[in-house]
Protein backbone atom coordinates (compact mmCIF):
# COMPACT_ATOMS: atom_id res chain seq x y z
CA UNK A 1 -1.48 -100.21 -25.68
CA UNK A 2 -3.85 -99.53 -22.97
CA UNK A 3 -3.51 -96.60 -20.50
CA UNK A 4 -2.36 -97.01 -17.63
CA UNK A 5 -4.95 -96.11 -14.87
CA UNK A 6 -2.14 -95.57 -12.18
CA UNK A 7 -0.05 -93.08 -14.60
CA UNK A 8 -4.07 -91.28 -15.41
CA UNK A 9 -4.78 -91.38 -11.76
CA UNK A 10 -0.80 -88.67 -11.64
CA UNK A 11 -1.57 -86.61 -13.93
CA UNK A 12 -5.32 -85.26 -12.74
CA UNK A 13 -5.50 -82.06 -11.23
CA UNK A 14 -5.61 -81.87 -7.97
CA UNK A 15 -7.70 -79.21 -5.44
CA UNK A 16 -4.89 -76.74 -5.10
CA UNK A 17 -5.53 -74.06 -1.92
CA UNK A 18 -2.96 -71.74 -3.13
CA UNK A 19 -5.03 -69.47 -4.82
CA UNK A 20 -7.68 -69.03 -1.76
CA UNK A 21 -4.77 -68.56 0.10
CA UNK A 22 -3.15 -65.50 -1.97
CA UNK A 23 -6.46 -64.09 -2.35
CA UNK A 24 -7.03 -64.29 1.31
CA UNK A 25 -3.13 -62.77 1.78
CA UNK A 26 -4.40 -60.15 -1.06
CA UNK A 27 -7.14 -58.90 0.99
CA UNK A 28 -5.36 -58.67 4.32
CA UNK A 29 -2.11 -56.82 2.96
CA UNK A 30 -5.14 -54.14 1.43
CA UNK A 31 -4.40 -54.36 -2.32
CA UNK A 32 -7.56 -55.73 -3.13
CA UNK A 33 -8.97 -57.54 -6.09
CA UNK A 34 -11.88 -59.21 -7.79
CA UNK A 35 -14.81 -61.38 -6.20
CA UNK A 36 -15.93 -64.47 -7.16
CA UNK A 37 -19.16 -62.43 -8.91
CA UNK A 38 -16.50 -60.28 -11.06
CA UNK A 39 -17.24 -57.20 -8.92
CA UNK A 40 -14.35 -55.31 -7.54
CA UNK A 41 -13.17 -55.00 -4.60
CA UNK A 42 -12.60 -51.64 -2.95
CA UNK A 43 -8.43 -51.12 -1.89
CA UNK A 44 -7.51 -50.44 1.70
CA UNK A 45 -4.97 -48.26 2.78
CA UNK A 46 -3.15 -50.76 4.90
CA UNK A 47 -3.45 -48.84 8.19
CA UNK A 48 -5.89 -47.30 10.38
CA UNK A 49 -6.93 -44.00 9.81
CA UNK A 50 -4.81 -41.42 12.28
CA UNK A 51 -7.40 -38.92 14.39
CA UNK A 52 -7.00 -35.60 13.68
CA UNK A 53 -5.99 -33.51 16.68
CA UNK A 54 -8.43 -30.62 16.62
CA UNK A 55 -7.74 -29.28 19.75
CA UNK A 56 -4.06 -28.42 18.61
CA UNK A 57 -4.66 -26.28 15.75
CA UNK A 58 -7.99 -24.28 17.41
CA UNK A 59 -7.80 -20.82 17.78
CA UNK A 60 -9.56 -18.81 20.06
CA UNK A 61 -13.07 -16.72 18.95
CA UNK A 62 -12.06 -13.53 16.60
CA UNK A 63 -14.76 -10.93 17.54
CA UNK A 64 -16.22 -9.08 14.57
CA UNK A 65 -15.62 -5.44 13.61
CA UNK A 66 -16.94 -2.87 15.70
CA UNK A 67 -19.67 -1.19 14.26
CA UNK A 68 -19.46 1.96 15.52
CA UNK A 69 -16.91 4.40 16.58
CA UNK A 70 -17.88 4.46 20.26
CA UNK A 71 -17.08 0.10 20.11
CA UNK A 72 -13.67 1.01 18.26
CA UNK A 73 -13.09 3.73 21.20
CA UNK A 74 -13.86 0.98 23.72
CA UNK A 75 -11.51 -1.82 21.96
CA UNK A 76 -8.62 0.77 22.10
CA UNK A 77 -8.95 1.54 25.73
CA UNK A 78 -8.41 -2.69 26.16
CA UNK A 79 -4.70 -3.62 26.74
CA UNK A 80 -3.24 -6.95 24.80
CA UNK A 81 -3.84 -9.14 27.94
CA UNK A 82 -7.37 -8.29 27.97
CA UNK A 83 -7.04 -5.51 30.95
CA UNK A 84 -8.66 -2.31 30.59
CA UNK A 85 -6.11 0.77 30.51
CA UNK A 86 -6.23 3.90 33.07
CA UNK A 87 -6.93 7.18 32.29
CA UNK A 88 -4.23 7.42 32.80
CA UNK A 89 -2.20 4.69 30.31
CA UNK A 90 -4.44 6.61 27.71
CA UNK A 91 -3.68 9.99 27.89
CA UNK A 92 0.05 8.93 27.50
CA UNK A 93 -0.11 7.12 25.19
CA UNK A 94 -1.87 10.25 23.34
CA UNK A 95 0.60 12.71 24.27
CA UNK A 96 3.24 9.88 22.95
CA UNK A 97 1.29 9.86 19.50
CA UNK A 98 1.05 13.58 19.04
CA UNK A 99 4.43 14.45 20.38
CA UNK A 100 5.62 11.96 17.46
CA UNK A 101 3.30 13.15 14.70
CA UNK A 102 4.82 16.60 15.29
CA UNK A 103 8.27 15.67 15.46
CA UNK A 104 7.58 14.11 12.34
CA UNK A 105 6.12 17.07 11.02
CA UNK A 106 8.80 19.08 12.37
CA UNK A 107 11.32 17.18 10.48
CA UNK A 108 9.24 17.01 7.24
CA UNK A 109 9.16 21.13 7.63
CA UNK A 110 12.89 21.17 7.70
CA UNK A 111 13.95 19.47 4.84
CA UNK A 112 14.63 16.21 5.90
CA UNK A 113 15.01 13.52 3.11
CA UNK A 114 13.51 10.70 5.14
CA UNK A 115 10.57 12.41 6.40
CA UNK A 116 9.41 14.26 3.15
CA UNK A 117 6.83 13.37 0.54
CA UNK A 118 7.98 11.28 -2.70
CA UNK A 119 6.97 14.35 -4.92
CA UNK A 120 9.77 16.50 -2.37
CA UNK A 121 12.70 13.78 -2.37
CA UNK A 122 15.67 14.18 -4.56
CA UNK A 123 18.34 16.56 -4.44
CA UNK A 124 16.59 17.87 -7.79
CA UNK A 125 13.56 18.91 -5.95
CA UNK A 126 16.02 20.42 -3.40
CA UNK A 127 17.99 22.44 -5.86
CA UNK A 128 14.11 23.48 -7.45
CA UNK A 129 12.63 25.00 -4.37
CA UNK A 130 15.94 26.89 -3.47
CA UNK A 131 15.67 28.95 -7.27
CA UNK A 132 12.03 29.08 -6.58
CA UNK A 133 12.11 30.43 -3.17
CA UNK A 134 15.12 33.24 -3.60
CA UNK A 135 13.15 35.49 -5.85
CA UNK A 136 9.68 36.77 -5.43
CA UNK A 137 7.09 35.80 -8.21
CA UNK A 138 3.83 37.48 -9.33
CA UNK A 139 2.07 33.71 -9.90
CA UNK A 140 2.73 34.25 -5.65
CA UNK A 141 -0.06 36.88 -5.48
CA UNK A 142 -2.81 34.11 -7.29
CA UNK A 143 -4.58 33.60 -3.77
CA UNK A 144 -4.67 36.83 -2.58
CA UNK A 145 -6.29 37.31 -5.78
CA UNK A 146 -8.48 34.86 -6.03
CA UNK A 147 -10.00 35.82 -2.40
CA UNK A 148 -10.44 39.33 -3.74
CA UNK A 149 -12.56 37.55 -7.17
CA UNK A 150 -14.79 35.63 -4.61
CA UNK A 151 -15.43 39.41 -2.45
CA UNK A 152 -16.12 41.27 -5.62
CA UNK A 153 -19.18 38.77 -6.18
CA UNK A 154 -20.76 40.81 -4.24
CA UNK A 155 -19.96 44.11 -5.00
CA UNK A 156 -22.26 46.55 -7.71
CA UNK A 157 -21.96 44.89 -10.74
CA UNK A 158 -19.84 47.81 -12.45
CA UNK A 159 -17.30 47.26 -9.93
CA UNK A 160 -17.57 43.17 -10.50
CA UNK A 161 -16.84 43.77 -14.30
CA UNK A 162 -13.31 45.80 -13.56
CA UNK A 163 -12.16 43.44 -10.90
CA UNK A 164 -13.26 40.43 -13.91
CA UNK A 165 -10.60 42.26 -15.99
CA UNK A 166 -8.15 43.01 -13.88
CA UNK A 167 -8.26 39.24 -12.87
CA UNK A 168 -7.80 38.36 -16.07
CA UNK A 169 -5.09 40.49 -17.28
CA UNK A 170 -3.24 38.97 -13.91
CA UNK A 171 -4.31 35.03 -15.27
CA UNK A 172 -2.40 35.88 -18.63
CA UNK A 173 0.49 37.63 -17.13
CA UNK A 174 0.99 34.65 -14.48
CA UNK A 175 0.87 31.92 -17.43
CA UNK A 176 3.23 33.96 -18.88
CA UNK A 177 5.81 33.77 -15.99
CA UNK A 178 5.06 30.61 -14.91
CA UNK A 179 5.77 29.42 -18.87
CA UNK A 180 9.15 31.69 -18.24
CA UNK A 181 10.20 30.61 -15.18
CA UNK A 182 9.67 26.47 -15.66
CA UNK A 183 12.11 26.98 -18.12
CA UNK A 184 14.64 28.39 -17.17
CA UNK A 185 14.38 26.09 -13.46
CA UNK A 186 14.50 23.07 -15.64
CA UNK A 187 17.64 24.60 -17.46
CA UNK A 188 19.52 25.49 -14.20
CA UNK A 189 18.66 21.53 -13.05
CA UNK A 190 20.28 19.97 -16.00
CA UNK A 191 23.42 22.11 -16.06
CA UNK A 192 23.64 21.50 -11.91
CA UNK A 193 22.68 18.10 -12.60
CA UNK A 194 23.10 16.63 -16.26
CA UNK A 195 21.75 13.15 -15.16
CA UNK A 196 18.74 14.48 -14.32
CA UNK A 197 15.86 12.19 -15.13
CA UNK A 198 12.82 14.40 -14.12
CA UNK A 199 10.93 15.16 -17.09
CA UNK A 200 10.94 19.24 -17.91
CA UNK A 201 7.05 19.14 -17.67
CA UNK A 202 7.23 17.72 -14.40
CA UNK A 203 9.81 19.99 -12.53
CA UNK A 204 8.86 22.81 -14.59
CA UNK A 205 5.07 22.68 -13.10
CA UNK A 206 6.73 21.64 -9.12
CA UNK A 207 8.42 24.94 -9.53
CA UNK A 208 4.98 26.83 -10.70
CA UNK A 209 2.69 25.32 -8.31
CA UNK A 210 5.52 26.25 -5.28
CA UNK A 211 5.58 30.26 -6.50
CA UNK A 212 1.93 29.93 -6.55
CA UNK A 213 2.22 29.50 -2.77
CA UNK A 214 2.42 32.08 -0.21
CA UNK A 215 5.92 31.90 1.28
CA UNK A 216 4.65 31.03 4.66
CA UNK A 217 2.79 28.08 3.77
CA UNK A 218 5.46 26.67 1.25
CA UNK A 219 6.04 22.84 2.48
CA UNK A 220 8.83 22.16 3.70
CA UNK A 221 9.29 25.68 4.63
CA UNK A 222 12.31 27.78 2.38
CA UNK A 223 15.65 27.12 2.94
CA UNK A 224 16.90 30.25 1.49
CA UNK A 225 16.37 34.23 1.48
CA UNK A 226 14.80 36.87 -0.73
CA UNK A 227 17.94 37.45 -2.76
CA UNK A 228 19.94 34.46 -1.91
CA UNK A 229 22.44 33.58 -4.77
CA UNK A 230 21.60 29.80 -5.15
């Protein structure tokens, strides 16, 4: 049976234009594709690029570091709003600054928890320098001595050699005392405070390098008396 032409005629295919049209919808929504060639086709992000607002996050100029101590001198006499201070804004605010350093010392001198060095804190420390500073200790005169060992240097050297042993019998009798007295200060600590987590080394040598001091320039100064029970 012959074909017929009108049924052939149905069934070509015709020019369709929906493909140009979803590759031109392709390219305009940004998601890209492939060209004609096979090369690809670089993505868009769909928007226009925002401009940055570099005005809002500029800062002003930071000036360098002064080089010398006479610039530094010269950036401290400028107040915040770019004024220069008095004379007179200066010297108070120097008599401000050493009025509070020596309250501050003042306070350390006395005792004060807040104010005193980390190796002073503690009520251990405390209880140390109390047993420490109510009896007087021959490691005390190891100054003294050691002023009189730098004078002898130059003396005759007969009189150099005495003061070398003398010196030296003083050395051994100190160790000895010091050896003594760290423990017998570490004992008193744990029976006053059994808790105690200071090592016996460690409060044993606070309490020899504080009789080693001259009374007067024991920091913070002693809270107790000669004789003092404690």
């Amino acid at each position: 049976m012959p074909d017929d032409p009108t049924s052939h005629d149905d069934s070509a295919p015709d020019d369709d234009p929906s493909p140009a049209t979803g590759d031109a919808s392709d390219a305009d929504s940004g998601q890209g594709g492939k060209t004609a060639g096979g090369g690809n086709v670089t993505e868009g992000k769909g928007r226009p690029t925002p401009k940055r607002n570099a005005s809002a996050k500029r800062r002003g100029p930071v000036g360098p570091a002064p080089m010398t101590a006479k610039e530094a001198r010269a950036r401290r006499r400028v107040n915040r709003d770019g004024t220069k201070k008095s004379r007179e804004e200066r010297k108070s605010e120097s008599a401000d600054k050493r009025a509070a350093m020596a309250d501050r010392r003042e306070r350390m001198m006395a005792g004060e928890e807040k104010f005193l060095p980390a190796r002073d804190r503690g009520p251990e420390r405390r209880f140390v320098r109390n047993i420490v500073d109510s009896r007087r200790h021959l490691v005390g005169l190891f100054m003294p001595l050691a002023i009189v060992m730098i004078l002898s240097l130059f003396l005759a050297p007969n009189i150099q050699a005495v003061v070398s042993l003398f010196m030296l019998i003083m050395v051994v009798l100190m160790m000895i005392e010091g050896f003594f007295l760290s423990r017998r200060t570490y004992a008193r600590v744990a029976e006053r405070y059994p808790g105690v987590v200071d090592s016996r080394f460690s409060l044993g040598w606070y309490a020899f390098v504080r009789a080693s001091q001259l009374r007067r320039m024991r920091t913070p100064r002693p809270e107790v008396s000669v004789g003092d029970e404690v």
